[in-house]
N, C-alpha and C. Protein backbone atom coordinates (compact mmCIF):
# COMPACT_ATOMS: atom_id res chain seq x y z
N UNK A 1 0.84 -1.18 0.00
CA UNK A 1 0.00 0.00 0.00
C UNK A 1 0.89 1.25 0.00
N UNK A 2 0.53 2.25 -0.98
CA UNK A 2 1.26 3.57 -1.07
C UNK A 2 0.87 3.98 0.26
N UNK A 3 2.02 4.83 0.42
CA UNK A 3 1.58 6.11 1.54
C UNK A 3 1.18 7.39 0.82
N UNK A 4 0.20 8.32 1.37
CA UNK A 4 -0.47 9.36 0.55
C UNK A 4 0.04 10.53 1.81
N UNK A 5 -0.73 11.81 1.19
CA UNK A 5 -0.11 13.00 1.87
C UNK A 5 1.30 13.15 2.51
N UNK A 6 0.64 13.68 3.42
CA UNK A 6 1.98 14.03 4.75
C UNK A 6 2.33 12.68 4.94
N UNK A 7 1.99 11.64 5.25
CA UNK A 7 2.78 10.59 5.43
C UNK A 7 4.43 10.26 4.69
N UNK A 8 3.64 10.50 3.23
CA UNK A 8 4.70 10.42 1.94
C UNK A 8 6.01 10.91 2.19
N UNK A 9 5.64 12.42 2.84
CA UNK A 9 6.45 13.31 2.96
C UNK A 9 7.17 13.89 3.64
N UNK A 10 6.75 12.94 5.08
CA UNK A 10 7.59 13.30 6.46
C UNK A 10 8.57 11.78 5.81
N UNK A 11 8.14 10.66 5.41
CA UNK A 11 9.05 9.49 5.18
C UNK A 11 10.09 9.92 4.32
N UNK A 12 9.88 11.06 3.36
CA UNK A 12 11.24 11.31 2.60
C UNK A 12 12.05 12.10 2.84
N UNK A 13 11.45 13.15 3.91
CA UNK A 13 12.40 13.87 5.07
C UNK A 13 12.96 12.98 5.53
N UNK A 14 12.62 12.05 6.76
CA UNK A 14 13.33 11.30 6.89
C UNK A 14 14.50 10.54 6.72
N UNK A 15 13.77 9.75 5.22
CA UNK A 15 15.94 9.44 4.12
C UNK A 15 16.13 10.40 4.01
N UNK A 16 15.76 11.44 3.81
CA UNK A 16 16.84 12.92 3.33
C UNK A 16 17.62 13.00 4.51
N UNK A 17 17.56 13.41 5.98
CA UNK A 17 17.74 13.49 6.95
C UNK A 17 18.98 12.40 6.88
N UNK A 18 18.66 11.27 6.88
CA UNK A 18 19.27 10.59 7.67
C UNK A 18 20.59 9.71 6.30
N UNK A 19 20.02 9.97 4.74
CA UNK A 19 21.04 10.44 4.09
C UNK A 19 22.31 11.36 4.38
N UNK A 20 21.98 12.54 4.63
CA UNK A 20 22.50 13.74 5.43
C UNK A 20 23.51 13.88 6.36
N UNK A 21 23.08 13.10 7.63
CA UNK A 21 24.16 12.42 8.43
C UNK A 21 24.74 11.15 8.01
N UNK A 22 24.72 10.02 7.57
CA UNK A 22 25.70 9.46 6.63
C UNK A 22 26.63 10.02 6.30
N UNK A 23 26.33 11.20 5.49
CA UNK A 23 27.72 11.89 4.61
C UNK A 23 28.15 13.05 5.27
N UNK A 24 27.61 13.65 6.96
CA UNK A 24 28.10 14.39 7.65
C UNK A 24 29.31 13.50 8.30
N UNK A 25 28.94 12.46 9.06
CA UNK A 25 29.66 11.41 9.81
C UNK A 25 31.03 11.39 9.00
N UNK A 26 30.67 11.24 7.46
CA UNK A 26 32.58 11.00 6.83
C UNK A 26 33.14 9.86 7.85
N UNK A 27 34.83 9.74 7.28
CA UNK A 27 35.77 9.29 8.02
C UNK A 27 36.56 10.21 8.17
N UNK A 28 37.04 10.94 8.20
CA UNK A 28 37.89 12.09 8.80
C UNK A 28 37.88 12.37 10.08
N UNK A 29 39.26 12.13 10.50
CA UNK A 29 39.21 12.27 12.08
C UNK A 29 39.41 13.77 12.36
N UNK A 30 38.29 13.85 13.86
CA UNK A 30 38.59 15.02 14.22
C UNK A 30 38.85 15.25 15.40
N UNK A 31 40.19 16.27 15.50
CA UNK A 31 40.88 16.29 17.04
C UNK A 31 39.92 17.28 17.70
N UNK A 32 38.96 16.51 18.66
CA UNK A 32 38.24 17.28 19.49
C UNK A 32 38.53 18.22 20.24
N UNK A 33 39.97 18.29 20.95
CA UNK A 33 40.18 19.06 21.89
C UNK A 33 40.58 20.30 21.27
N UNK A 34 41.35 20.25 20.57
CA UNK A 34 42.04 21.22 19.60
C UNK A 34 40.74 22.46 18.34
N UNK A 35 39.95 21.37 18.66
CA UNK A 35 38.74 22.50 17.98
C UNK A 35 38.16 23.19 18.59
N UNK A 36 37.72 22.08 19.76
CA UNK A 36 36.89 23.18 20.80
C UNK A 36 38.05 24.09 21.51
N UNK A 37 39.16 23.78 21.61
CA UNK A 37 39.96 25.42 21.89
C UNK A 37 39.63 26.42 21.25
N UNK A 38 38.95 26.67 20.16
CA UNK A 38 38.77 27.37 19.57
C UNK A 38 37.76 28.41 19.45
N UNK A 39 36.83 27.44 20.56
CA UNK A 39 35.50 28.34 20.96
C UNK A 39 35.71 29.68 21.59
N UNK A 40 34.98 30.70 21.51
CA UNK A 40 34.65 31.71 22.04
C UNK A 40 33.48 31.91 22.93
N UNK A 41 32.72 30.58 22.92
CA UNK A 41 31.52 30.69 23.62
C UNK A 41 30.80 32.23 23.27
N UNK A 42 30.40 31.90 21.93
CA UNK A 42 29.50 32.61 21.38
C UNK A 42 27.73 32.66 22.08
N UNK A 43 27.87 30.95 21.63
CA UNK A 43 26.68 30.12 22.02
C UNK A 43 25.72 30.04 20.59
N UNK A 44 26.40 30.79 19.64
CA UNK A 44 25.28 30.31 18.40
C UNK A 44 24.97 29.22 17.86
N UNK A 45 26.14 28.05 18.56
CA UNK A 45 25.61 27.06 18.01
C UNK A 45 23.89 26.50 18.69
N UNK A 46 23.97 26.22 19.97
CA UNK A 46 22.64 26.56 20.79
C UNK A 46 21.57 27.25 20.05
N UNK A 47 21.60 28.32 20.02
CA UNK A 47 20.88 29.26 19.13
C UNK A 47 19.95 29.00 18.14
N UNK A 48 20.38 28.12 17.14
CA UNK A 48 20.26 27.96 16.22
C UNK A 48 19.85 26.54 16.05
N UNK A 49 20.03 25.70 16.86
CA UNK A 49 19.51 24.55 16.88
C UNK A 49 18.43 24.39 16.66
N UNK A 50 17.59 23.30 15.78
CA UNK A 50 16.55 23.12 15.99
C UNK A 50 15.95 21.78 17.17
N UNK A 51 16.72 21.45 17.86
CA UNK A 51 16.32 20.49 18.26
C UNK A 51 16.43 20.81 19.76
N UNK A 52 16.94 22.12 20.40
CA UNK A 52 16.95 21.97 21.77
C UNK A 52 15.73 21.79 22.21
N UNK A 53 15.78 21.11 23.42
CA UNK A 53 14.08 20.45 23.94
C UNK A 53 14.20 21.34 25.60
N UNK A 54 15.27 21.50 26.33
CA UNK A 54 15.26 22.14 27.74
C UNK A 54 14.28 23.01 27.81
N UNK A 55 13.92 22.95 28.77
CA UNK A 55 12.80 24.12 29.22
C UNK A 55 13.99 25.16 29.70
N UNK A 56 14.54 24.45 30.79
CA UNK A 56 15.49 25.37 31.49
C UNK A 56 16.70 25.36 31.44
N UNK A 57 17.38 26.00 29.97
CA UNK A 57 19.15 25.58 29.58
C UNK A 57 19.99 25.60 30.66
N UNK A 58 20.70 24.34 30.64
CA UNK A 58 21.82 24.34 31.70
C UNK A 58 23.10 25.27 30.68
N UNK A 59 23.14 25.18 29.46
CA UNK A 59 23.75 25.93 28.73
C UNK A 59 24.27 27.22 28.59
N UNK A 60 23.26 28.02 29.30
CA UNK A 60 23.26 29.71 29.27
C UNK A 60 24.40 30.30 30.45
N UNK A 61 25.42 31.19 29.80
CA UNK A 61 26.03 31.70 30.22
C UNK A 61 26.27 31.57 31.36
N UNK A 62 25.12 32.38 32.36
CA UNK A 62 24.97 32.34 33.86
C UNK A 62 24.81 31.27 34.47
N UNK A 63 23.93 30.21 33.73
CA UNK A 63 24.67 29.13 34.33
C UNK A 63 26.06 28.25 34.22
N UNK A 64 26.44 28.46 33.39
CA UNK A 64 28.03 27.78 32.96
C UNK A 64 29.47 28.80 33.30
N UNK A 65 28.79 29.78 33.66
CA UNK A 65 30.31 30.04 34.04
C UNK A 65 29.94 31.96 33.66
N UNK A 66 31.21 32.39 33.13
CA UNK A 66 30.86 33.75 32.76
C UNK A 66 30.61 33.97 31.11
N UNK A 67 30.35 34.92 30.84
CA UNK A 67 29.65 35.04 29.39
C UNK A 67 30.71 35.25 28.36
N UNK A 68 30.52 35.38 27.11
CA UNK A 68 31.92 35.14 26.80
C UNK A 68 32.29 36.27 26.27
N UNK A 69 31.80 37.82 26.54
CA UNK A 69 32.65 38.84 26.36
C UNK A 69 32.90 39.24 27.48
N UNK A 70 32.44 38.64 28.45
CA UNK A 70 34.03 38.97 29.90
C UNK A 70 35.01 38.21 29.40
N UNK A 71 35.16 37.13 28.86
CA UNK A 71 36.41 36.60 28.67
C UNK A 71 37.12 37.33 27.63
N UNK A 72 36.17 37.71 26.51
CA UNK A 72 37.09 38.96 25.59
C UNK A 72 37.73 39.76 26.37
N UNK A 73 36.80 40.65 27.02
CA UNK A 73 37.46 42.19 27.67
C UNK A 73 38.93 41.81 28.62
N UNK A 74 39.00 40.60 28.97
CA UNK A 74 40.02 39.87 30.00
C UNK A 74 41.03 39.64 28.97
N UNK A 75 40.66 39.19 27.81
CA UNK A 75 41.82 38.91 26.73
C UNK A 75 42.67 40.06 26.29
N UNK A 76 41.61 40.43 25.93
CA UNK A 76 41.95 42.53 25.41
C UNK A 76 42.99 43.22 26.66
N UNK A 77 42.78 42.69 27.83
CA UNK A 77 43.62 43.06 28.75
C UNK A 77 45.13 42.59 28.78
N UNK A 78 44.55 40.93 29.00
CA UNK A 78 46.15 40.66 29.10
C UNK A 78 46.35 40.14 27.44
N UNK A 79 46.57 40.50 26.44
CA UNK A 79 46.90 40.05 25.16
C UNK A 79 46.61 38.57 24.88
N UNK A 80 46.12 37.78 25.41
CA UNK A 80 45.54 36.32 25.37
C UNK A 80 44.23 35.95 26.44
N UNK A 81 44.01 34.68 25.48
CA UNK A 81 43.15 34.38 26.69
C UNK A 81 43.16 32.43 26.52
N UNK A 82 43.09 31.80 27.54
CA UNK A 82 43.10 30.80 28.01
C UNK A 82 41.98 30.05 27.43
N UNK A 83 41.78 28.43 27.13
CA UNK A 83 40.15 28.33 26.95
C UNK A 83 40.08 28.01 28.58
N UNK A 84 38.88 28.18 28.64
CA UNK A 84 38.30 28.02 29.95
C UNK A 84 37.64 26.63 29.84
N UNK A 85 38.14 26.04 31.67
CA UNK A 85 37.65 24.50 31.17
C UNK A 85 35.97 24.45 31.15
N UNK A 86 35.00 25.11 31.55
CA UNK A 86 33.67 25.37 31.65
C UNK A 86 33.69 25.00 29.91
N UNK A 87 34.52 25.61 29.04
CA UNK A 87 34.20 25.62 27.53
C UNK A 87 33.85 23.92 27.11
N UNK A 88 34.78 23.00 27.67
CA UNK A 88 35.21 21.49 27.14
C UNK A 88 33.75 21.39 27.83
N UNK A 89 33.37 21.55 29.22
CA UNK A 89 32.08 20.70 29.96
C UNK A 89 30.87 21.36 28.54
N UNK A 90 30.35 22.84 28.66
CA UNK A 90 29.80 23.48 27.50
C UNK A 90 29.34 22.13 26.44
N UNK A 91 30.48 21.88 25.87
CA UNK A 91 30.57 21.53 24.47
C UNK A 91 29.97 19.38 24.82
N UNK A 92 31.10 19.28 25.97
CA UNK A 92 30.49 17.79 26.17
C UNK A 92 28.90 17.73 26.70
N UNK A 93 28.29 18.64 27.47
CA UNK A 93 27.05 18.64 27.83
C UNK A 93 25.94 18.80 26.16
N UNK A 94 26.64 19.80 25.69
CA UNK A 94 25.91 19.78 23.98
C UNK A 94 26.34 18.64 23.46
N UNK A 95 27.07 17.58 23.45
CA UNK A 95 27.11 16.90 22.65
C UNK A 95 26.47 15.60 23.41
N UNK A 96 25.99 15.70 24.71
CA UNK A 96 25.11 14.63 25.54
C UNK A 96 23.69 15.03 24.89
N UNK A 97 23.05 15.90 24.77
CA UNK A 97 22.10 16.38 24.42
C UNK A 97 21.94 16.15 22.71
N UNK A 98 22.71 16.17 22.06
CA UNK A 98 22.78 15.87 20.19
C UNK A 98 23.02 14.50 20.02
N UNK A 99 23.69 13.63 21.21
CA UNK A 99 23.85 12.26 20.76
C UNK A 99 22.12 11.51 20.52
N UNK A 100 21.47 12.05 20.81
CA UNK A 100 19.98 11.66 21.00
C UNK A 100 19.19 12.04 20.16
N UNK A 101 19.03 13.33 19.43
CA UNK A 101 18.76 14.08 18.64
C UNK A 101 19.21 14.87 17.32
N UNK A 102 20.25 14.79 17.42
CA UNK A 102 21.13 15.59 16.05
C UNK A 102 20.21 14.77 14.91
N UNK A 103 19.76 15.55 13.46
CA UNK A 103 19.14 15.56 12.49
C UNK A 103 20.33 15.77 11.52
N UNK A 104 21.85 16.46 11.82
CA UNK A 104 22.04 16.64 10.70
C UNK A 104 21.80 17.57 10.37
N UNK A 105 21.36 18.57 10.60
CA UNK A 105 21.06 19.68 9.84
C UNK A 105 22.29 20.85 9.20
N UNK A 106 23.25 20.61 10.27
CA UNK A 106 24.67 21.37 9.97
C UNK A 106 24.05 23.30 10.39
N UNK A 107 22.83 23.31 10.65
CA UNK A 107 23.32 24.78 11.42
C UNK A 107 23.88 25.03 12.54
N UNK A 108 24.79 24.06 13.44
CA UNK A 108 25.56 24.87 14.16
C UNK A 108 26.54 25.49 13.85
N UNK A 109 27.27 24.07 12.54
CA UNK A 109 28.66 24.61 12.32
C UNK A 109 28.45 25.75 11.58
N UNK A 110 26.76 26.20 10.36
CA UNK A 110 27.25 27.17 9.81
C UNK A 110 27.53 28.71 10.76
N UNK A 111 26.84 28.61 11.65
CA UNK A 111 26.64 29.31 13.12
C UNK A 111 28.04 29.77 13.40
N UNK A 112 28.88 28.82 13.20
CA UNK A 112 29.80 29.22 14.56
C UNK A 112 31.19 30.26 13.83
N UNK A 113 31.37 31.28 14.42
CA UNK A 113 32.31 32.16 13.61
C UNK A 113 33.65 31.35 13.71
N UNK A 114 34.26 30.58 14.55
CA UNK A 114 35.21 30.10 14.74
C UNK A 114 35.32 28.88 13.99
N UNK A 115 34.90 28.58 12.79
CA UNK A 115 34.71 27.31 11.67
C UNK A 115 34.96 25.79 12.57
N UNK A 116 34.58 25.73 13.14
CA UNK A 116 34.60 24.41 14.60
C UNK A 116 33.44 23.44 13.81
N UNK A 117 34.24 22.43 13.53
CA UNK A 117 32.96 21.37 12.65
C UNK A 117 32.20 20.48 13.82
N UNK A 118 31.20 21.81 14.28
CA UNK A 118 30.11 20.76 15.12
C UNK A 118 29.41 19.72 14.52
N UNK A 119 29.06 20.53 13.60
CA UNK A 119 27.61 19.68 12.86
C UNK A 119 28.58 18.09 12.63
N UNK A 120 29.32 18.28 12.30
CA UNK A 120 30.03 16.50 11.78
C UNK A 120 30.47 16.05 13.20
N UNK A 121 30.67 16.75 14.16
CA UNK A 121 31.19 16.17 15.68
C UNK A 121 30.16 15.49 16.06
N UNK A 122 28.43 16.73 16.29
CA UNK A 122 27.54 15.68 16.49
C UNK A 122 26.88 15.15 15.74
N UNK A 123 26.87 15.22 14.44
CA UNK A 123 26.93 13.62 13.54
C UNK A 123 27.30 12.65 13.92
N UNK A 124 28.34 12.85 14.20
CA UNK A 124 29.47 11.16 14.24
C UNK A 124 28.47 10.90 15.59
N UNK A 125 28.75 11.36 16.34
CA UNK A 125 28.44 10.69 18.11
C UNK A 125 26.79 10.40 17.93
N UNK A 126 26.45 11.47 17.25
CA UNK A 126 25.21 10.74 17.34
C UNK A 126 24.17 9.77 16.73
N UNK A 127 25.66 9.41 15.53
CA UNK A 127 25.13 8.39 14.83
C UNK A 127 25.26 7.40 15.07
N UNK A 128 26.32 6.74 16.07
CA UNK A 128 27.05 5.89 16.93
C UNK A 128 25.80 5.81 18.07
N UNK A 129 25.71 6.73 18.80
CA UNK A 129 24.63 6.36 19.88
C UNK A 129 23.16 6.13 19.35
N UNK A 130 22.77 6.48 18.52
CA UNK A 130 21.05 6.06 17.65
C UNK A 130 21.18 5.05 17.14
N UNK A 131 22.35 4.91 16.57
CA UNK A 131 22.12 3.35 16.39
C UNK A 131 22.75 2.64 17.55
N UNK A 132 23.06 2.43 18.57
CA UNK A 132 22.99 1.77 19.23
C UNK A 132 21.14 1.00 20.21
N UNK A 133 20.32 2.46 20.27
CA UNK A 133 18.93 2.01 20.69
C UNK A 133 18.17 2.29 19.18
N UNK A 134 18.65 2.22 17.97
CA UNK A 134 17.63 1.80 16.86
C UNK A 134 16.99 2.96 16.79
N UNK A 135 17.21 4.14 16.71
CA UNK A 135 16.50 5.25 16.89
C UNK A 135 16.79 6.31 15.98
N UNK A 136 16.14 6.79 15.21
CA UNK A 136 16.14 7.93 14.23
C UNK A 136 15.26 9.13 14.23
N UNK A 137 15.84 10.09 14.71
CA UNK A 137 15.35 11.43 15.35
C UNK A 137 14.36 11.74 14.23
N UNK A 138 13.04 11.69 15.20
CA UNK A 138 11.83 12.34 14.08
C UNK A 138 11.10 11.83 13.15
N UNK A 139 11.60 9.68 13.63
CA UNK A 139 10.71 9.17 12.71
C UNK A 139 9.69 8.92 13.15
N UNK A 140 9.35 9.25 14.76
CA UNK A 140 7.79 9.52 15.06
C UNK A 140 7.74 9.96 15.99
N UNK A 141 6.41 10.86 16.16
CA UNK A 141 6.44 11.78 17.11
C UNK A 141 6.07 11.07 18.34
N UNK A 142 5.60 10.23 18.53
CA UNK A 142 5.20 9.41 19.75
C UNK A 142 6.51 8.15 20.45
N UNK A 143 7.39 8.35 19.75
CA UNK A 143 8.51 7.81 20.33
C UNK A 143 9.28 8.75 20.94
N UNK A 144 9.48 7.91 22.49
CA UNK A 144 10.53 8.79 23.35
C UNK A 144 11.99 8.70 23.10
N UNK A 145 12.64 9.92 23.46
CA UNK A 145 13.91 10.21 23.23
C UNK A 145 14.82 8.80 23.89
N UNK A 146 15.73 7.85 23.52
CA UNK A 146 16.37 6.98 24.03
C UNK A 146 17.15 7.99 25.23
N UNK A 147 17.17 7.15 26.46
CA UNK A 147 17.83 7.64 27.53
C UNK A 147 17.10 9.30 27.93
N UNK A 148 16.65 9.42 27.76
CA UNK A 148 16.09 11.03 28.19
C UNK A 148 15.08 10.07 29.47
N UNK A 149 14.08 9.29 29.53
CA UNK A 149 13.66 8.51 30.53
C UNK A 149 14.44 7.35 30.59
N UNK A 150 14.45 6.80 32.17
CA UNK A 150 15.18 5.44 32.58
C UNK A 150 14.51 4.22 32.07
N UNK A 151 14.78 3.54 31.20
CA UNK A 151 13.99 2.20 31.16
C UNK A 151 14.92 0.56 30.85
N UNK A 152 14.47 0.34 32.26
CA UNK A 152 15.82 -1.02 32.80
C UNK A 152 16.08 -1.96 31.51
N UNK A 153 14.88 -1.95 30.64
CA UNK A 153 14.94 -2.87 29.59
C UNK A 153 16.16 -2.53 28.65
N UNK A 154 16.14 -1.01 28.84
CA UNK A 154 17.15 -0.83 27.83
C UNK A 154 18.70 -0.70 27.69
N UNK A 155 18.68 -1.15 28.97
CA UNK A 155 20.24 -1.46 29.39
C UNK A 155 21.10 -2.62 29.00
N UNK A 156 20.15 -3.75 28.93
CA UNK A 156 21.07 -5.25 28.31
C UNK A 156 20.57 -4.59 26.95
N UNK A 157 19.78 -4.18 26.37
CA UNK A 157 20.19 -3.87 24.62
C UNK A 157 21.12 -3.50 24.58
N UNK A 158 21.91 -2.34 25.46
CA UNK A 158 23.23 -1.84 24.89
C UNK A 158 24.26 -2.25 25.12
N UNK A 159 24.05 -3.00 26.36
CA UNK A 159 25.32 -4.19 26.80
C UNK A 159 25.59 -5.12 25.94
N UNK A 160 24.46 -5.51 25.22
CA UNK A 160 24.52 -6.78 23.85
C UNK A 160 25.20 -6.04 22.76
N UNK A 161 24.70 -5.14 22.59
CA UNK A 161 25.39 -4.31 20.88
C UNK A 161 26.68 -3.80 21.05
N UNK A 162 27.37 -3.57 22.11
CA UNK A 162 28.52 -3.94 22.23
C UNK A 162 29.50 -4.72 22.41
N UNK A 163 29.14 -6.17 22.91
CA UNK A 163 30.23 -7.10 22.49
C UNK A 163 29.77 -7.85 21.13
């Protein structure tokens, strides 16, 4: 049986989507630490996301630390500036949050003034963790986010798909 309307058409979003990350993922290694030095904690990648779900960002400035033109005006002072380790937690907390959700879409990296290839960072991780619970962001709206709720069942699935 064909599928008609919107059905048709959220299913070819879908392969498009998930085409998308395929060829974001690549093989090209990327030195994580050395990129995210690079941040300024803009935060546009955030911004621009379509997928943040928080009600209440642990993300935002005031909560993570200081904003990131105090760290300019501090740079401007002493002729450098340090990354701050708040930046590495920042970036690993966004990439706990995209391993679940990332679509692929690539607007963070176009986002980010500091050319930092998010969009393929959380590609990769989060193509590695979705397929680990079989899960493809947005192929229905009535499926819950893997790991966003506790469910004991789903713990020997992932213990199995790894050895």
């Amino acid at each position: 049986m064909e599928e008609v309307g919107e059905a048709s058409g959220r299913s070819k979003q879908i392969e498009t989507i998930t085409a998308r990350r395929l060829e974001a993922q690549g093989e090209e290694q990327i030195e994580l630490l050395s990129e995210l030095q690079r941040c300024i904690r803009c935060y546009n990648c955030r911004e621009v996301c379509p997928i943040c779900y928080c009600k209440e960002c642990l993300l935002k400035p005031e909560k993570m630390g200081y904003s990131s033109e105090r760290y300019l005006r501090r740079a401007q002072k002493k002729g450098q500036i340090k990354m701050p380790v708040d930046t590495v937690l920042y970036h690993l907390t966004k990439m706990n949050h995209m391993a679940s959700s990332c679509v692929a879409c690539g607007l963070c990296e176009q986002a980010c003034p500091m050319d930092i290839p998010l969009g393929r960072i959380y590609s990769r991780i989060g193509g590695h963790v979705q397929a680990l619970f079989d899960y493809v962001p947005g192929r229905s709206m009535e499926e819950e986010l893997p790991v966003a709720t506790f469910k004991e069942e789903e713990l020997p699935a992932v213990e199995d798909a790894k050895r």
